[in-house]
PDB file of N, CA and C in Angstrom:
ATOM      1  N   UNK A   1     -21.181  24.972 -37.070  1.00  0.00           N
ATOM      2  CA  UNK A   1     -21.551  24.928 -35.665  1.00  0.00           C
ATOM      3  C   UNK A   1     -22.025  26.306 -35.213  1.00  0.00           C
ATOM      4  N   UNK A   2     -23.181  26.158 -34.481  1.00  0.00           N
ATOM      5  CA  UNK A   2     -23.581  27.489 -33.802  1.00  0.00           C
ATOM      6  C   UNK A   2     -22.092  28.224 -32.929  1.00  0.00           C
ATOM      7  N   UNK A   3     -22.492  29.438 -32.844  1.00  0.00           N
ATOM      8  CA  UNK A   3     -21.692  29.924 -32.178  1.00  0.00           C
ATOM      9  C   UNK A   3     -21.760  30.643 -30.799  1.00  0.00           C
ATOM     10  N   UNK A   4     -22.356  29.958 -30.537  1.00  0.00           N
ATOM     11  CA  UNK A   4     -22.808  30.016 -29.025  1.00  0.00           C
ATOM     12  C   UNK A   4     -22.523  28.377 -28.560  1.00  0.00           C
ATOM     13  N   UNK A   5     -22.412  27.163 -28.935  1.00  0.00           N
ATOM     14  CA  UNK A   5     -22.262  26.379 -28.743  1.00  0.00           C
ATOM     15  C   UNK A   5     -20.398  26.173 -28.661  1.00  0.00           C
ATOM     16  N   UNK A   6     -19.723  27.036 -29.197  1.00  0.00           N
ATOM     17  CA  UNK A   6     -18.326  27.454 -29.758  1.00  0.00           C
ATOM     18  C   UNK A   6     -17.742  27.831 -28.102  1.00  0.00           C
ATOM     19  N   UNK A   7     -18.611  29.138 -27.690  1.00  0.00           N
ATOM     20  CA  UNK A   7     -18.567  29.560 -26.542  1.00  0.00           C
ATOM     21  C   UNK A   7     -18.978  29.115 -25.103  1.00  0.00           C
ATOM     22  N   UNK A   8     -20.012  27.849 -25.356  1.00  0.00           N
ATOM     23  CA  UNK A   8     -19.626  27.137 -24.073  1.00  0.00           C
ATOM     24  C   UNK A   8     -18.829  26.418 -23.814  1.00  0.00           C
ATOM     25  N   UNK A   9     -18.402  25.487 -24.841  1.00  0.00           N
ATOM     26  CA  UNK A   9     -17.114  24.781 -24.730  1.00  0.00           C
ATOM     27  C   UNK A   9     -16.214  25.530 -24.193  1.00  0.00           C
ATOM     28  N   UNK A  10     -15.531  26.671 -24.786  1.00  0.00           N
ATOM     29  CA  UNK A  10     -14.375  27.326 -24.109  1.00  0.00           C
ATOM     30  C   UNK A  10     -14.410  27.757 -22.933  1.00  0.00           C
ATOM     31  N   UNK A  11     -15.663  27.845 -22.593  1.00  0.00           N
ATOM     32  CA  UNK A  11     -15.613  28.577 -20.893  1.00  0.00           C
ATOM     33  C   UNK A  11     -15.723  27.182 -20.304  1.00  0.00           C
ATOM     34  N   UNK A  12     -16.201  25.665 -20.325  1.00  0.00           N
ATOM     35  CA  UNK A  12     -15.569  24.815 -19.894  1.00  0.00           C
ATOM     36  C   UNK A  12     -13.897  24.221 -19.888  1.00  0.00           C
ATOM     37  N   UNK A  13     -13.620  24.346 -20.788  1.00  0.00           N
ATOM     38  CA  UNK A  13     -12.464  23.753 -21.418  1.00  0.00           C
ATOM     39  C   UNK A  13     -10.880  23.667 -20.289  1.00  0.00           C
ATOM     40  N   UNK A  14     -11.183  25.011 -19.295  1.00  0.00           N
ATOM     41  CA  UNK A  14     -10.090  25.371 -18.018  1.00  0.00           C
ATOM     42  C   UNK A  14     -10.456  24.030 -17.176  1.00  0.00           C
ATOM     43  N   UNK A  15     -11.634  24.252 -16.877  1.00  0.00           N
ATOM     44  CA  UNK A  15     -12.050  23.205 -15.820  1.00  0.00           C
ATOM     45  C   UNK A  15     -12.269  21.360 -16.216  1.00  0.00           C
ATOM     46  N   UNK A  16     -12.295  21.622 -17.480  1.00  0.00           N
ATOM     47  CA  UNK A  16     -11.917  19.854 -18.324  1.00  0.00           C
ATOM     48  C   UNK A  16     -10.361  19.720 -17.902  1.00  0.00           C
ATOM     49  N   UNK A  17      -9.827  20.399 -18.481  1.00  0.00           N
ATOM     50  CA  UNK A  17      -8.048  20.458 -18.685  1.00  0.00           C
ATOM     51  C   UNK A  17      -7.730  20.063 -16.826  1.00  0.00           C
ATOM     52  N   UNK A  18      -8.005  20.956 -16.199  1.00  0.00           N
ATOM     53  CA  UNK A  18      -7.770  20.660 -14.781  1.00  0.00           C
ATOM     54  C   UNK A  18      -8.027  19.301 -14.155  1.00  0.00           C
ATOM     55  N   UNK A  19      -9.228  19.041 -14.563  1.00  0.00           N
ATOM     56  CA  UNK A  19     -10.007  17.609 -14.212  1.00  0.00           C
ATOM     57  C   UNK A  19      -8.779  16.155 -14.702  1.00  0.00           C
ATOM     58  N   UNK A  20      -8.455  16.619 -15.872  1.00  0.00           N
ATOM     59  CA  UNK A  20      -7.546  15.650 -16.719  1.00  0.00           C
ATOM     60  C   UNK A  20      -5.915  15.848 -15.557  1.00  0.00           C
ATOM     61  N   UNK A  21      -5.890  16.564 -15.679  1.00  0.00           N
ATOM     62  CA  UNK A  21      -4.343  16.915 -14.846  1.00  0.00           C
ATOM     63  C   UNK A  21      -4.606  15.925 -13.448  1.00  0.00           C
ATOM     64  N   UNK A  22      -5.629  16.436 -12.951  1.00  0.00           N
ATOM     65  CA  UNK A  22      -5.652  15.585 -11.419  1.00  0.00           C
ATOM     66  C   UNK A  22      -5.323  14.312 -11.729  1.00  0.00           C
ATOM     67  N   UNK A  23      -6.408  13.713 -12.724  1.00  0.00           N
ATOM     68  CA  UNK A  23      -6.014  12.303 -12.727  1.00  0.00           C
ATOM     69  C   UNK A  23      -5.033  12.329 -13.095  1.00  0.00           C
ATOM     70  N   UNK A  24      -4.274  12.508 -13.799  1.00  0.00           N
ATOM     71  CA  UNK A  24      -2.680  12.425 -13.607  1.00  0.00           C
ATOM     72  C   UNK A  24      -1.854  12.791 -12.888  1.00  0.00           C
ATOM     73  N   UNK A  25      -2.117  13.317 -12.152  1.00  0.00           N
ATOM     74  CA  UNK A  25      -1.137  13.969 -10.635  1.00  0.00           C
ATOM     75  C   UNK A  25      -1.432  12.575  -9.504  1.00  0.00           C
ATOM     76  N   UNK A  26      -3.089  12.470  -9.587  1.00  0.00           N
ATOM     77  CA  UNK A  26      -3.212  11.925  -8.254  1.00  0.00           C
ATOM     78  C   UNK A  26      -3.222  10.227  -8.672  1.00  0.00           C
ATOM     79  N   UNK A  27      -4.263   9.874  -9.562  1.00  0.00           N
ATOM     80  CA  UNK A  27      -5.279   8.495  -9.195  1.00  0.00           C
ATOM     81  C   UNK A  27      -3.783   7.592 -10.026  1.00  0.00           C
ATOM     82  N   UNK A  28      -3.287   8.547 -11.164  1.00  0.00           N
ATOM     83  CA  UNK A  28      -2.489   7.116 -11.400  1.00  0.00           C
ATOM     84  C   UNK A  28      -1.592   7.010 -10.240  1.00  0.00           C
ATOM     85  N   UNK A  29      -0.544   7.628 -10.147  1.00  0.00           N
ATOM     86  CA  UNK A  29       0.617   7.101  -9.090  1.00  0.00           C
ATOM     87  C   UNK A  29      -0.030   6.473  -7.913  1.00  0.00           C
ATOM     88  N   UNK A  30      -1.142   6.646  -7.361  1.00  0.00           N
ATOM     89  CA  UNK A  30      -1.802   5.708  -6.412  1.00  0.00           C
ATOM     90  C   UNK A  30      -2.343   4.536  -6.954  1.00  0.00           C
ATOM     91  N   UNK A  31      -2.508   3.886  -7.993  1.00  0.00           N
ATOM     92  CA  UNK A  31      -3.069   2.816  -8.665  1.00  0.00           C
ATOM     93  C   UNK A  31      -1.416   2.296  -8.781  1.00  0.00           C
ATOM     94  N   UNK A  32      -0.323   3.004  -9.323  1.00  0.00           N
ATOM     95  CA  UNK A  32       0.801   2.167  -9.483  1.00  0.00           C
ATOM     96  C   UNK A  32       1.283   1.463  -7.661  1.00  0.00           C
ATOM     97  N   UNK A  33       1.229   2.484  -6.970  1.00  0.00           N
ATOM     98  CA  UNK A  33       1.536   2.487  -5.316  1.00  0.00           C
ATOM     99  C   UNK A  33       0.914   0.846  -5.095  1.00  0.00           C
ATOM    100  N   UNK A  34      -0.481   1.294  -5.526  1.00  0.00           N
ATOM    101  CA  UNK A  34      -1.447  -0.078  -4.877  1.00  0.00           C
ATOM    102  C   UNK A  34      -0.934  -1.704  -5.472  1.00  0.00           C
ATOM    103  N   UNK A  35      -0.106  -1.297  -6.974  1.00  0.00           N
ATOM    104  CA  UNK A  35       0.056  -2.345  -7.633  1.00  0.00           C
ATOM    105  C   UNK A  35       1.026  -3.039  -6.755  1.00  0.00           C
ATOM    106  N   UNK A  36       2.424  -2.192  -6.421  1.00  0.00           N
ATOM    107  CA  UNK A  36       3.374  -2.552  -6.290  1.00  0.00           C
ATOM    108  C   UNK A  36       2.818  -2.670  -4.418  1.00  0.00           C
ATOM    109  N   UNK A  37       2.474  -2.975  -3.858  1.00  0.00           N
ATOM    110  CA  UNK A  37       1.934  -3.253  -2.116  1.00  0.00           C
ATOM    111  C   UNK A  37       0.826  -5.141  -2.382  1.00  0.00           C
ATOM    112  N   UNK A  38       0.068  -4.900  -4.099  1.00  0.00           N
ATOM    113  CA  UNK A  38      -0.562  -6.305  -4.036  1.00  0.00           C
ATOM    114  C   UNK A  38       0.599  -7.399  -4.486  1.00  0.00           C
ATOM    115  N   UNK A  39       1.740  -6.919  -4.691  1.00  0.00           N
ATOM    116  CA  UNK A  39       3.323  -7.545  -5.617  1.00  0.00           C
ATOM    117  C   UNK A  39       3.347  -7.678  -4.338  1.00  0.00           C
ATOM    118  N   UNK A  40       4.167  -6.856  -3.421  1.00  0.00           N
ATOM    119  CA  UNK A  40       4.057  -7.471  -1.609  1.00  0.00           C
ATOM    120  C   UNK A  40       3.886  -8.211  -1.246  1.00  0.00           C
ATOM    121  N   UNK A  41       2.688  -8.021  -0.802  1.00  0.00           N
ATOM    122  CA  UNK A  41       1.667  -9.276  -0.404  1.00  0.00           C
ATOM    123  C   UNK A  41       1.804 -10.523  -0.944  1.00  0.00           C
ATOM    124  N   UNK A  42       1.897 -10.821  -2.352  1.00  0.00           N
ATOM    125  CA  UNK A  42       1.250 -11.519  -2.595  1.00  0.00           C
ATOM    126  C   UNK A  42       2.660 -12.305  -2.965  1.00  0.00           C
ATOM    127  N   UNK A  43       4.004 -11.905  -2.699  1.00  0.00           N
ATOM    128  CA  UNK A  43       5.356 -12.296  -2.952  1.00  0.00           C
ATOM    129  C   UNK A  43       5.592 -12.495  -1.466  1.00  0.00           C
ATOM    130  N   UNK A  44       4.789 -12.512  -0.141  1.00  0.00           N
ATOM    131  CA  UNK A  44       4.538 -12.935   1.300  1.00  0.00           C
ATOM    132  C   UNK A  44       4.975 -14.015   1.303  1.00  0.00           C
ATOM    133  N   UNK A  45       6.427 -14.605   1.956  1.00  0.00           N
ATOM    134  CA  UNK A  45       6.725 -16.148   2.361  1.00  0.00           C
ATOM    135  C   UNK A  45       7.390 -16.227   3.716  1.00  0.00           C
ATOM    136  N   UNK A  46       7.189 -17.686   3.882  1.00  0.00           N
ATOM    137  CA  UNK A  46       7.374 -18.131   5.663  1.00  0.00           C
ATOM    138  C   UNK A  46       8.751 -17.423   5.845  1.00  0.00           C
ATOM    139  N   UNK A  47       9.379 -16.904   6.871  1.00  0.00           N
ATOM    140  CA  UNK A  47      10.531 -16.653   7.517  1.00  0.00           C
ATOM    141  C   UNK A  47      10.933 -15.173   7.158  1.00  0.00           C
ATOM    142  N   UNK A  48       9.832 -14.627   6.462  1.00  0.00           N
ATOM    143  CA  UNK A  48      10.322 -12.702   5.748  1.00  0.00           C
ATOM    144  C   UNK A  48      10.082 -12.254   7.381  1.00  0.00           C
ATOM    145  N   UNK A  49      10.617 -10.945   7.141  1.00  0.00           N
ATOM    146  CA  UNK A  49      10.486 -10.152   8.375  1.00  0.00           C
ATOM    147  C   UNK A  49       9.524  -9.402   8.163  1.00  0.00           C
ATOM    148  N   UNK A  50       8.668  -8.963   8.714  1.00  0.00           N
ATOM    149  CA  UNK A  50       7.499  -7.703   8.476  1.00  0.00           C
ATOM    150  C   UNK A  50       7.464  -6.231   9.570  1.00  0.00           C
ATOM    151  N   UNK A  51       6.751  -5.524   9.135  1.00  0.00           N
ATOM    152  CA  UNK A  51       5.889  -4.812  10.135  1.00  0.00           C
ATOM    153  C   UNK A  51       5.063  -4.785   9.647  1.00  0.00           C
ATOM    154  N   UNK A  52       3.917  -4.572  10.801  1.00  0.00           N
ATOM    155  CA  UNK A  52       2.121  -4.259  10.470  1.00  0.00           C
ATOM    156  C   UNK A  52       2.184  -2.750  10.197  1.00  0.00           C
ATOM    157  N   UNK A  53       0.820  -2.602  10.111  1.00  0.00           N
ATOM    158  CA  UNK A  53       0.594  -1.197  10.367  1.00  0.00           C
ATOM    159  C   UNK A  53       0.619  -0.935  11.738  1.00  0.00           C
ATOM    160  N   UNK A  54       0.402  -1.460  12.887  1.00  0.00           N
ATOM    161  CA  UNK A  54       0.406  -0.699  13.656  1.00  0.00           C
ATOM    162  C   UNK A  54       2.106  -0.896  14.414  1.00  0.00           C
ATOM    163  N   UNK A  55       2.786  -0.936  13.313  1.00  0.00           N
ATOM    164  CA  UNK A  55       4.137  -0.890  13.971  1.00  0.00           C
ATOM    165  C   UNK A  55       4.854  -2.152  15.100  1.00  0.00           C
ATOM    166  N   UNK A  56       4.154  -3.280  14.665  1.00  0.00           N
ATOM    167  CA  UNK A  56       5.074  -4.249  15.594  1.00  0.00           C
ATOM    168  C   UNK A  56       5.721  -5.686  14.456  1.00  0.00           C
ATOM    169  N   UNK A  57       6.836  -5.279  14.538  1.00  0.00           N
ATOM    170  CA  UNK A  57       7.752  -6.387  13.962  1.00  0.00           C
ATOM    171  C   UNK A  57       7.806  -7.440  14.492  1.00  0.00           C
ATOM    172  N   UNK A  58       8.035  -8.756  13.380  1.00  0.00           N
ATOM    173  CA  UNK A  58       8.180 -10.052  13.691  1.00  0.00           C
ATOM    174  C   UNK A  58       8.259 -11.351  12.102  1.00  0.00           C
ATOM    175  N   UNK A  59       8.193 -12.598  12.886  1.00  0.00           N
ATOM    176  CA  UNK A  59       8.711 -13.264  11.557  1.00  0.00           C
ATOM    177  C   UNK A  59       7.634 -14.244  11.266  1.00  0.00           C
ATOM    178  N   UNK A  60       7.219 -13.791  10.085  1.00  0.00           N
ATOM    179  CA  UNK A  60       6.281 -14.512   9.401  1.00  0.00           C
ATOM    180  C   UNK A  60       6.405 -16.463   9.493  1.00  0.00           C
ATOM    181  N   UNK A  61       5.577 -16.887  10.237  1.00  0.00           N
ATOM    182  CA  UNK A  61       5.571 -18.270  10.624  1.00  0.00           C
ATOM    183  C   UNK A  61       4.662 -19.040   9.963  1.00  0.00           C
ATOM    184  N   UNK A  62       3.744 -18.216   9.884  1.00  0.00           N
ATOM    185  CA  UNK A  62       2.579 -19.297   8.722  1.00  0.00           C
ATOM    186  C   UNK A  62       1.949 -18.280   7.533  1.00  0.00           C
ATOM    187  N   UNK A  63       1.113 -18.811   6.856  1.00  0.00           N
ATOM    188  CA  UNK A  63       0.374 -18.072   5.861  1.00  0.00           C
ATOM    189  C   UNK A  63      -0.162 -18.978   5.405  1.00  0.00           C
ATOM    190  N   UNK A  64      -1.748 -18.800   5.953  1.00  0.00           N
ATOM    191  CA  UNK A  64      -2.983 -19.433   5.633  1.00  0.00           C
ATOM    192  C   UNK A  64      -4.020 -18.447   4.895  1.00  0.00           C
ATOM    193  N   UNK A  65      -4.305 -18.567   3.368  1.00  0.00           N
ATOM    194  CA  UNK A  65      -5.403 -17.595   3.064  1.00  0.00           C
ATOM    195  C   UNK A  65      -5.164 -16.712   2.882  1.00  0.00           C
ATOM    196  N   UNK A  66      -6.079 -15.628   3.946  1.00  0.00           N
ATOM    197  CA  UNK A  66      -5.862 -14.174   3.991  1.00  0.00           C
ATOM    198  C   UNK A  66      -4.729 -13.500   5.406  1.00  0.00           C
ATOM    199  N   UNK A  67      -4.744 -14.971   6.390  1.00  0.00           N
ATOM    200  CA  UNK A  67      -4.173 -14.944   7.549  1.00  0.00           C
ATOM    201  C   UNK A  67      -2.645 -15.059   7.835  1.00  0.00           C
ATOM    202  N   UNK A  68      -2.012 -14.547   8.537  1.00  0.00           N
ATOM    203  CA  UNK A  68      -0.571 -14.445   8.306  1.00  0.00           C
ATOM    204  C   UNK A  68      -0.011 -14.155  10.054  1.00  0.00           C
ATOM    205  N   UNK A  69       0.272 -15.440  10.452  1.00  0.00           N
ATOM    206  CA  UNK A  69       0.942 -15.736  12.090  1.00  0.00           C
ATOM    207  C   UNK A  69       2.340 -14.938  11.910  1.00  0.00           C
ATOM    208  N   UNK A  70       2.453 -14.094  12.668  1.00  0.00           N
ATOM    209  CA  UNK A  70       4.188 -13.258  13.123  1.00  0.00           C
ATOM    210  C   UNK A  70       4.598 -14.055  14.543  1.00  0.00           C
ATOM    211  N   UNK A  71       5.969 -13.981  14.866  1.00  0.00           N
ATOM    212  CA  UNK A  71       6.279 -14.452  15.755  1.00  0.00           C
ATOM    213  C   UNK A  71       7.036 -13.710  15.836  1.00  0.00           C
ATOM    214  N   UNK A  72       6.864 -12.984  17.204  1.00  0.00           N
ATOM    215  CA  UNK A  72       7.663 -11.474  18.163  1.00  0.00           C
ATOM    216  C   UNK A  72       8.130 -11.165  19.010  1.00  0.00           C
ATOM    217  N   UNK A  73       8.552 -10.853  19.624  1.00  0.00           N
ATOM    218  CA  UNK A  73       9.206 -10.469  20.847  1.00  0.00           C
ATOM    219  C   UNK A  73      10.396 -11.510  21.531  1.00  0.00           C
ATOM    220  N   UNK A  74      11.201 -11.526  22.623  1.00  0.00           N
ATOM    221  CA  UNK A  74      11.719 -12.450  23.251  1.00  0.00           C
ATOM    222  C   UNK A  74      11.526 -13.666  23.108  1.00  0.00           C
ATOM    223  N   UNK A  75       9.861 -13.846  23.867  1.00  0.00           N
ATOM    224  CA  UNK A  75       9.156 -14.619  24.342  1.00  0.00           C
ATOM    225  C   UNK A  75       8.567 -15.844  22.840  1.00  0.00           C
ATOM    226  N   UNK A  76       8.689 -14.904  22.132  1.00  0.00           N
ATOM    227  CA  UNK A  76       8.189 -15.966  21.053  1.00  0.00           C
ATOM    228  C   UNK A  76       6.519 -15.554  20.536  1.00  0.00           C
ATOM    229  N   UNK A  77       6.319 -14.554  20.964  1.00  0.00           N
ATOM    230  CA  UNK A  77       4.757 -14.763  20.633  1.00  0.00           C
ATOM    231  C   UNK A  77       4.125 -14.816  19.381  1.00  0.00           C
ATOM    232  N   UNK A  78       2.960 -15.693  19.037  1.00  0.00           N
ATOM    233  CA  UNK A  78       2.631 -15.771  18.229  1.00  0.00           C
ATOM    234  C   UNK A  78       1.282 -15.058  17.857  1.00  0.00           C
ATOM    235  N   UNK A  79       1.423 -14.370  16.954  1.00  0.00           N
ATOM    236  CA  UNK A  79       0.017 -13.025  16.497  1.00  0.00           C
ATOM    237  C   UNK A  79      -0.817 -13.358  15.297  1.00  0.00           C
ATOM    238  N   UNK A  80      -1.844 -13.516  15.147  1.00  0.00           N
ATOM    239  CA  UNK A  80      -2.528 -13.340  13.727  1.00  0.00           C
ATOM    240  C   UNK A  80      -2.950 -12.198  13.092  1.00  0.00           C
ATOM    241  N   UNK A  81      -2.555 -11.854  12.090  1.00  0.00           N
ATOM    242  CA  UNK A  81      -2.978 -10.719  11.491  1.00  0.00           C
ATOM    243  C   UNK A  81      -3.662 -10.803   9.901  1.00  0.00           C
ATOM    244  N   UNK A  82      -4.509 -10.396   9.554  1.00  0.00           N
ATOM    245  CA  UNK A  82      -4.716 -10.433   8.051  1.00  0.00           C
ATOM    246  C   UNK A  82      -3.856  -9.803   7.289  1.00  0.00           C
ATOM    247  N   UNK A  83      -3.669 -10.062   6.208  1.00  0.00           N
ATOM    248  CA  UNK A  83      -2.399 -10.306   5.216  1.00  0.00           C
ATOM    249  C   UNK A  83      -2.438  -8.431   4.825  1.00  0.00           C
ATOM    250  N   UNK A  84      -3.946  -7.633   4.773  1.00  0.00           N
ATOM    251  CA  UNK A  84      -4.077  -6.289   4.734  1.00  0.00           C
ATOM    252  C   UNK A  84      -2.885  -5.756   5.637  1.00  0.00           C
ATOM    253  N   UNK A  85      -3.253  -5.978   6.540  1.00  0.00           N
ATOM    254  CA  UNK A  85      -2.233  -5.488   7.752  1.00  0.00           C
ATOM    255  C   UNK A  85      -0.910  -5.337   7.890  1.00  0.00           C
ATOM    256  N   UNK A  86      -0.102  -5.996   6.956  1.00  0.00           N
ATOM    257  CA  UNK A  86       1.173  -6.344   6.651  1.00  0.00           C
ATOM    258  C   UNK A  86       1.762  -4.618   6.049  1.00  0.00           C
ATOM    259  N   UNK A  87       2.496  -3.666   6.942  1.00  0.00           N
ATOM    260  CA  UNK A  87       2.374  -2.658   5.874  1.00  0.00           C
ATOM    261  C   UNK A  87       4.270  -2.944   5.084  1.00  0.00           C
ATOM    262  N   UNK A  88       4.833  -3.636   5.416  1.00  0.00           N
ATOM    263  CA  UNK A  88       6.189  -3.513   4.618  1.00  0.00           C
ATOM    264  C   UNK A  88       6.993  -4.942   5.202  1.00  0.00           C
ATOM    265  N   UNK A  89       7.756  -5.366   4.319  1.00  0.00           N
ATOM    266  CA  UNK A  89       8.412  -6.727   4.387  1.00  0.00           C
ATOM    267  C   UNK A  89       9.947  -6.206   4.549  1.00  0.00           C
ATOM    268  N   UNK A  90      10.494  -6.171   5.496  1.00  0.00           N
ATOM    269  CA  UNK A  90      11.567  -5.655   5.676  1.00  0.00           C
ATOM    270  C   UNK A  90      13.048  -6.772   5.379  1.00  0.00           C
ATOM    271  N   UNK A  91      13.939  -6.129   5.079  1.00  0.00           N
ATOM    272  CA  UNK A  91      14.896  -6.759   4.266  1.00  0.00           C
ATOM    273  C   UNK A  91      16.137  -7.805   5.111  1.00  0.00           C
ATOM    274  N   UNK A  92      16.497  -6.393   6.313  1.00  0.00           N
ATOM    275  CA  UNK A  92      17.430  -6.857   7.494  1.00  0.00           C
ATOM    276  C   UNK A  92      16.728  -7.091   8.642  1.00  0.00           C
ATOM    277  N   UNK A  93      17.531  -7.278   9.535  1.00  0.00           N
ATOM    278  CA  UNK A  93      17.225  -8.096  10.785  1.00  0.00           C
ATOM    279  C   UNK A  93      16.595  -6.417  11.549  1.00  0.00           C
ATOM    280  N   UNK A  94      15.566  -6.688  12.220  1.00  0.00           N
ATOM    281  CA  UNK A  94      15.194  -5.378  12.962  1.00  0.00           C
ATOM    282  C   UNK A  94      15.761  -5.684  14.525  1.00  0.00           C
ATOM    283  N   UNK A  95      16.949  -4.210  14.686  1.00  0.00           N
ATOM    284  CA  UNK A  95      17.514  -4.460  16.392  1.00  0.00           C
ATOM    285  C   UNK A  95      16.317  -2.844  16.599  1.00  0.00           C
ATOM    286  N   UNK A  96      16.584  -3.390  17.998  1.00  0.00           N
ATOM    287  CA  UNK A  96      16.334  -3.045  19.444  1.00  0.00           C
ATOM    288  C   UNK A  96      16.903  -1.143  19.703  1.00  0.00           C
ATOM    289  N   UNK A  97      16.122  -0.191  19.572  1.00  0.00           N
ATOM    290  CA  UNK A  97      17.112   1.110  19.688  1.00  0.00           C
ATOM    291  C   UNK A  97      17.281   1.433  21.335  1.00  0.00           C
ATOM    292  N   UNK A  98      18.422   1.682  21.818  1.00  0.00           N
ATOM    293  CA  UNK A  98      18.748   1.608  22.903  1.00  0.00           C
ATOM    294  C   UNK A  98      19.321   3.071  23.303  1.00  0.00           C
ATOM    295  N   UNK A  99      18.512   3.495  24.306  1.00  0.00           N
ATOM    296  CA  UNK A  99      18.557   4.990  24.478  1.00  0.00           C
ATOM    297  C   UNK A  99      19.633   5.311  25.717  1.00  0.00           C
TER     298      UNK A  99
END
């Protein structure tokens, strides 16, 4: 092998090595994250408790599709949200914090 060809490799070789590290720092544990959120979803049944993303709890009443009815508040209301929206399936009963 030429040896000048010897010497570009090595002056790449910091910035390969780095490149390799990211993807292992960053893209896998976010590909595992994503796995275990489509397990979520897709383990979604009538009567779980949720929150959305935008933070309002309630109890999963239907699941049509991609669509997923909560039922909230006092009053009973009934919300549609797409199944995206769902950010966590919560385990216990969600109370009321009282200041």
């Amino acid at each position: 092998m030429p040896k000048g060809f010897i010497e570009s490799i090595s002056a790449y070789l910091p910035m390969i090595v780095l490149m390799v590290v990211c993807v292992a720092v960053m893209i896998i544990p976010q590909k595992r994250k994503d796995k275990k959120f489509k397990q979520m979803l897709d383990g979604l049944k009538v009567g779980d408790r949720v929150k959305t993303i935008g933070c309002i709890y309630g109890k999963v009443i239907r699941i049509k599709d991609d669509l997923v009815s909560i039922e909230t508040g006092s009053e009973k209301t009934v919300i549609e949200f797409s199944k995206d929206a769902i950010a966590a399936v919560e385990n216990g009963a969600v109370s009321k914090d009282t200041k």
